[in-house]
N, C-alpha and C. Protein backbone atom coordinates (compact mmCIF):
# COMPACT_ATOMS: atom_id res chain seq x y z
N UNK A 1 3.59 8.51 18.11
CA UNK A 1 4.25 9.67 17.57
C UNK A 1 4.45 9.51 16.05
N UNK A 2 5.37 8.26 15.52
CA UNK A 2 5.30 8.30 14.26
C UNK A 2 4.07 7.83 13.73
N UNK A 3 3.19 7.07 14.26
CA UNK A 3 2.18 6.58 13.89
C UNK A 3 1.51 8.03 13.46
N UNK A 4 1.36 8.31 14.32
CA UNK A 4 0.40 10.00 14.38
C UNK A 4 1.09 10.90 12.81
N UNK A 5 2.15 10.93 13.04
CA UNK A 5 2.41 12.01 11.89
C UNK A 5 2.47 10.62 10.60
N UNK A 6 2.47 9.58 10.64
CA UNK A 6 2.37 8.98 8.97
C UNK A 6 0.73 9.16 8.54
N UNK A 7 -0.43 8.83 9.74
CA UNK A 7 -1.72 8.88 9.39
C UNK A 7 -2.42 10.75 8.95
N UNK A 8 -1.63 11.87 9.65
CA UNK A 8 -2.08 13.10 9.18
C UNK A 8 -1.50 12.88 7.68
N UNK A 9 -0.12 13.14 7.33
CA UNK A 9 0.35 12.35 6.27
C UNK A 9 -0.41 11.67 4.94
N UNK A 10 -1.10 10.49 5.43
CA UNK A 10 -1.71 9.96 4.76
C UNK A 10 -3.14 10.59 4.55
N UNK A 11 -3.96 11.32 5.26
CA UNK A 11 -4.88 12.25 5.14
C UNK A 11 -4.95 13.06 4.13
N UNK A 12 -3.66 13.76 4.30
CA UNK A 12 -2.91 14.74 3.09
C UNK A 12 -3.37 14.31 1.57
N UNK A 13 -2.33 13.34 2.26
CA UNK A 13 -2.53 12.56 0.37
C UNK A 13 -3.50 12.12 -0.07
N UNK A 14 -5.19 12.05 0.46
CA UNK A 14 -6.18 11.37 -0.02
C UNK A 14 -6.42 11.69 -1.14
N UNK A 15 -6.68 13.29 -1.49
CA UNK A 15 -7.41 14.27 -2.21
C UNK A 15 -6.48 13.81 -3.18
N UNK A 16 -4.76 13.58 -3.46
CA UNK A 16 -4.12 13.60 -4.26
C UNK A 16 -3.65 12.65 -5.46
N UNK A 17 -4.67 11.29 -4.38
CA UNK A 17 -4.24 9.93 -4.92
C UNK A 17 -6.40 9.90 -6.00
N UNK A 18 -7.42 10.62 -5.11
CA UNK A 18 -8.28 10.44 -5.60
C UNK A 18 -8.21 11.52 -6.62
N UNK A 19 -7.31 12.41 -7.32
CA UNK A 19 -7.59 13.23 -8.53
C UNK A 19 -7.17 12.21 -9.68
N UNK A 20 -6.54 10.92 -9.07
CA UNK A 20 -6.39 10.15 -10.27
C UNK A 20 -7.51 9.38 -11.12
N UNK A 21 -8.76 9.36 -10.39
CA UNK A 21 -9.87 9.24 -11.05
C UNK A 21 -10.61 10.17 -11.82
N UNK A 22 -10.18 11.41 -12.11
CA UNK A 22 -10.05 12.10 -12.91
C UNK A 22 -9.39 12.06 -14.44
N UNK A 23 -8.69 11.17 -14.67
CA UNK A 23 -8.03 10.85 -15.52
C UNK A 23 -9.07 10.37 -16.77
N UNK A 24 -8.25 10.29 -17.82
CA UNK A 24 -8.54 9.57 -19.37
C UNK A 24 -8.41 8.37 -18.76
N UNK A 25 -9.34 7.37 -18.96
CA UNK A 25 -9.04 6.02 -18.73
C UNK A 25 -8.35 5.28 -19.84
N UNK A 26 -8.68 6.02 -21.01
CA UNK A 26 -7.89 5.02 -22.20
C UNK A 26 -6.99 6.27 -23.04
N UNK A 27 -5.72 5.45 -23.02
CA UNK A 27 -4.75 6.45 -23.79
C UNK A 27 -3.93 5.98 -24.56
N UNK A 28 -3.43 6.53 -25.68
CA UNK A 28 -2.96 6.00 -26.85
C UNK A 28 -0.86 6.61 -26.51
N UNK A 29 -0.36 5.10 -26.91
CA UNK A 29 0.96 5.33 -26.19
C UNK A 29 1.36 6.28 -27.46
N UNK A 30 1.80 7.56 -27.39
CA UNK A 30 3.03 8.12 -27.79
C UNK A 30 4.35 7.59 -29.37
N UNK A 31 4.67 6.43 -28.53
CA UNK A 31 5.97 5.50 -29.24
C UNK A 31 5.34 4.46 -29.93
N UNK A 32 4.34 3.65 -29.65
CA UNK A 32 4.33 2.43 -29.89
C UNK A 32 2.67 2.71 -30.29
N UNK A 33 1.96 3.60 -30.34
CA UNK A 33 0.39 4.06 -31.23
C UNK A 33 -0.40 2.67 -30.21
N UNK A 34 -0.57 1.89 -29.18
CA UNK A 34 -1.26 1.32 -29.03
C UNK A 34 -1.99 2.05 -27.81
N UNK A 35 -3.15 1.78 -27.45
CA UNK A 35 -3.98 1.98 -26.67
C UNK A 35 -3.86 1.14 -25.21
N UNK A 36 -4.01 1.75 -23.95
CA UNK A 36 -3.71 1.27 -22.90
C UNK A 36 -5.00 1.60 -21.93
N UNK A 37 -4.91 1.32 -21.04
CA UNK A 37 -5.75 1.62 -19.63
C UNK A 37 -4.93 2.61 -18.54
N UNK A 38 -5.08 3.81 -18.65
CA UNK A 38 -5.19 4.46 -17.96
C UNK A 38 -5.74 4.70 -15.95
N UNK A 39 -4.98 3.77 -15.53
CA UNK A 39 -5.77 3.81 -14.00
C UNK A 39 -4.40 3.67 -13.19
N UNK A 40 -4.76 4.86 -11.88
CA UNK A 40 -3.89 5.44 -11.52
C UNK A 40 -3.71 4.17 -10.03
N UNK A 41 -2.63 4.15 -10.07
CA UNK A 41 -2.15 2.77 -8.78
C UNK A 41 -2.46 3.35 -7.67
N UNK A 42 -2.17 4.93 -7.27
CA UNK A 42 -2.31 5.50 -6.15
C UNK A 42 -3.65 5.24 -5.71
N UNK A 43 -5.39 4.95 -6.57
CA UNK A 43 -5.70 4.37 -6.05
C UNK A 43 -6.17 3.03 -5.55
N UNK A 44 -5.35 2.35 -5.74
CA UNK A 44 -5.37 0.73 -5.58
C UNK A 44 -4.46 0.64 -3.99
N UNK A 45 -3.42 1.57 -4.13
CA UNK A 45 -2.91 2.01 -2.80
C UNK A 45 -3.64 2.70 -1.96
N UNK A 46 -4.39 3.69 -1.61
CA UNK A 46 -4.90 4.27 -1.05
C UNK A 46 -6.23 3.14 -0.34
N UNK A 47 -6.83 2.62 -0.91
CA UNK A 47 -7.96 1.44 -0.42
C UNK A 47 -7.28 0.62 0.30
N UNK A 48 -5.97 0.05 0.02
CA UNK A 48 -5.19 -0.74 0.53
C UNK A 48 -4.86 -0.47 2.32
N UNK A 49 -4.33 0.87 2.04
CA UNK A 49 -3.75 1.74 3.30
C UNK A 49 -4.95 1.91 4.11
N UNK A 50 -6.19 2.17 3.47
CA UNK A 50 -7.47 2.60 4.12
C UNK A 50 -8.11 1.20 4.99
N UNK A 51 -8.27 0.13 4.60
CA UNK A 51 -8.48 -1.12 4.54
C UNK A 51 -7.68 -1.49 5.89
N UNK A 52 -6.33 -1.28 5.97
CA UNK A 52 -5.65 -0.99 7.13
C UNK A 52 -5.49 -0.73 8.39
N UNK A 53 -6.05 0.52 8.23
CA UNK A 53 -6.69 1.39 9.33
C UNK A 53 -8.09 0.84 9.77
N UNK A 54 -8.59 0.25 8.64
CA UNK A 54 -9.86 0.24 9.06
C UNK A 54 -9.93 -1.11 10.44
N UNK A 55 -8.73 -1.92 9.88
CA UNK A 55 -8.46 -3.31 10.69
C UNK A 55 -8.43 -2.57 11.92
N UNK A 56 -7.15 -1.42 12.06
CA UNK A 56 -6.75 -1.36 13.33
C UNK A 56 -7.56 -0.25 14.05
N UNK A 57 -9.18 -0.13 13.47
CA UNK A 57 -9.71 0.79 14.08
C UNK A 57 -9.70 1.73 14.10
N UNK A 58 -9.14 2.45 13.34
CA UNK A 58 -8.59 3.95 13.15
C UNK A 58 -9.76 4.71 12.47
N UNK A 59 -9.80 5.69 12.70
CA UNK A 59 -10.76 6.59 11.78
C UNK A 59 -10.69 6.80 10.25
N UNK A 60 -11.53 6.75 9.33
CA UNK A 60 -11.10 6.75 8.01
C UNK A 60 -11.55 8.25 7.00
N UNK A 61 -11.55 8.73 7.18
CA UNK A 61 -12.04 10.38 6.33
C UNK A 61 -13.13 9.61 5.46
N UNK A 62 -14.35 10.74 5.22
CA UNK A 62 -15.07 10.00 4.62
C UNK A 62 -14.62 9.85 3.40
N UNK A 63 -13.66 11.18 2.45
CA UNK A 63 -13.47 10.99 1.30
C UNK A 63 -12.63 9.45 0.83
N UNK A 64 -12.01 9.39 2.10
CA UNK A 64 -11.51 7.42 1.42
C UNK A 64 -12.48 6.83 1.47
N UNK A 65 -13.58 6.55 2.75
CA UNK A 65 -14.65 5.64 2.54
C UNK A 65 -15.29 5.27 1.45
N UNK A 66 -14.80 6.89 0.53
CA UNK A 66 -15.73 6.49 -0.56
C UNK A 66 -15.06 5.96 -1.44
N UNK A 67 -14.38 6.15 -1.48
CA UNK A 67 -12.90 5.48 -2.43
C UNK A 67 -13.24 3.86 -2.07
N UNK A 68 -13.02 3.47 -0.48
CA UNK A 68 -13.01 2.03 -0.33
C UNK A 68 -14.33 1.38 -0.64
N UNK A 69 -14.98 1.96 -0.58
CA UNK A 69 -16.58 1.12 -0.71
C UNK A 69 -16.83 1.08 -2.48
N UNK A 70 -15.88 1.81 -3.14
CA UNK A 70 -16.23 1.71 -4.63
C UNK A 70 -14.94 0.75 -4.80
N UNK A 71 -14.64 0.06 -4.26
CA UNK A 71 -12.85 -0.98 -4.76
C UNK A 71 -13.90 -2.02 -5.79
N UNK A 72 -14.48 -2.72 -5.11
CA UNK A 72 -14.83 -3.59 -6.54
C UNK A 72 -15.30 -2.93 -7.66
N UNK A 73 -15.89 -1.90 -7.67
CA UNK A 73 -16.42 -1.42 -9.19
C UNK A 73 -15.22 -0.85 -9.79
N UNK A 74 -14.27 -0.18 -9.22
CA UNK A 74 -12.67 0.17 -9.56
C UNK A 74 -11.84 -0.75 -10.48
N UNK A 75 -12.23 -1.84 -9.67
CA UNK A 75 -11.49 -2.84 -10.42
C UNK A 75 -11.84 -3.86 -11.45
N UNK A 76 -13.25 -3.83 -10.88
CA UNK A 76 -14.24 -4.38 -12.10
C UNK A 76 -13.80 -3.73 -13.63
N UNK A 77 -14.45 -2.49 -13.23
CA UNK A 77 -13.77 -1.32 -14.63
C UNK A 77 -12.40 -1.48 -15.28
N UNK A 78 -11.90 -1.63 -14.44
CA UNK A 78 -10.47 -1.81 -15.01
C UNK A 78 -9.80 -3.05 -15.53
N UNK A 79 -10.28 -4.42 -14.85
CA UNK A 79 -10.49 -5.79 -15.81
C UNK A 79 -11.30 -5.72 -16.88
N UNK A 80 -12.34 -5.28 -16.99
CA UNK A 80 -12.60 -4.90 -18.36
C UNK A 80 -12.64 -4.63 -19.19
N UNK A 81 -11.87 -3.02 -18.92
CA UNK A 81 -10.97 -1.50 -20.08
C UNK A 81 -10.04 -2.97 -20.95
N UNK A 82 -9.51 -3.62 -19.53
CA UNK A 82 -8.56 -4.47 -20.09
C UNK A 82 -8.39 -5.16 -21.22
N UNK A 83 -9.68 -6.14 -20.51
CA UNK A 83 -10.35 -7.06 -21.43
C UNK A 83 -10.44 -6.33 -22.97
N UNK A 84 -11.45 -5.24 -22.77
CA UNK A 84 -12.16 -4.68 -24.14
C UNK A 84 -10.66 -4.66 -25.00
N UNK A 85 -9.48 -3.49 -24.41
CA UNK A 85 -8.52 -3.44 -25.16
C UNK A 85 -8.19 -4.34 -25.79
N UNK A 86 -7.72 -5.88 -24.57
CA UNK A 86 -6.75 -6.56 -25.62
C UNK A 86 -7.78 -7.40 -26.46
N UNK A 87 -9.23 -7.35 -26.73
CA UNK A 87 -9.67 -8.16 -27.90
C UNK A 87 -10.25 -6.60 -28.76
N UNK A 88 -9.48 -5.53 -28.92
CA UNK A 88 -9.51 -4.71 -29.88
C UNK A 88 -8.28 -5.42 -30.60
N UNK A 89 -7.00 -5.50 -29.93
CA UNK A 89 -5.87 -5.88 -29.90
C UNK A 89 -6.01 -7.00 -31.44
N UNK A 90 -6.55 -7.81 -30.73
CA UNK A 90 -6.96 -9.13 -31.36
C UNK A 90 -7.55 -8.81 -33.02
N UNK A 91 -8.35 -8.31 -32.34
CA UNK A 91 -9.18 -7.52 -33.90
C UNK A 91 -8.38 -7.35 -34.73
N UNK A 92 -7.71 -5.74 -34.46
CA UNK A 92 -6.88 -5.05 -35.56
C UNK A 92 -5.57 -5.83 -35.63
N UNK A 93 -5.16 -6.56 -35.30
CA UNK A 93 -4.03 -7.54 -35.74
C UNK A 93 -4.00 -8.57 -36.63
């Protein structure tokens, strides 16, 4: 029963956590003028939750599949943005 209504639930939210790849990946803070990485946690959560299900057999929508089958290039990208930033960092300092 609760199982059932947290997984429609979580269905819901796929579409909402994957518009975060939509985003600016690099953004310049506001207060402090430095440049950051832009990447949205919802999906680092969402692969997580998916990953989950997938243990306990559950069905996975394809739109997460695709989400989960891209986790290493996700994160690849995003150790990198990293990387690149902080030896800009380095540079202009």
């Amino acid at each position: 029963a609760f199982e059932y209504l947290w997984y429609k639930a979580w269905v819901k939210s796929i579409d909402q956590a994957k518009a975060g790849l939509q985003a600016t990946l690099i953004i310049r803070h506001p207060d402090d003028g430095k440049l950051y990485v832009n990447f949205d946690q919802d999906i680092l959560q969402l692969i997580k939750e998916a990953k989950c299900l997938e243990r306990m057999q559950l069905e996975i929508p394809e739109n997460a599949m695709m989400v989960l089958h891209q986790e290493q290039r996700f994160k690849n990208s995003h150790h990198e943005l990293q990387w690149a930033l902080a030896e800009y960092d380095r540079i202009v300092a």
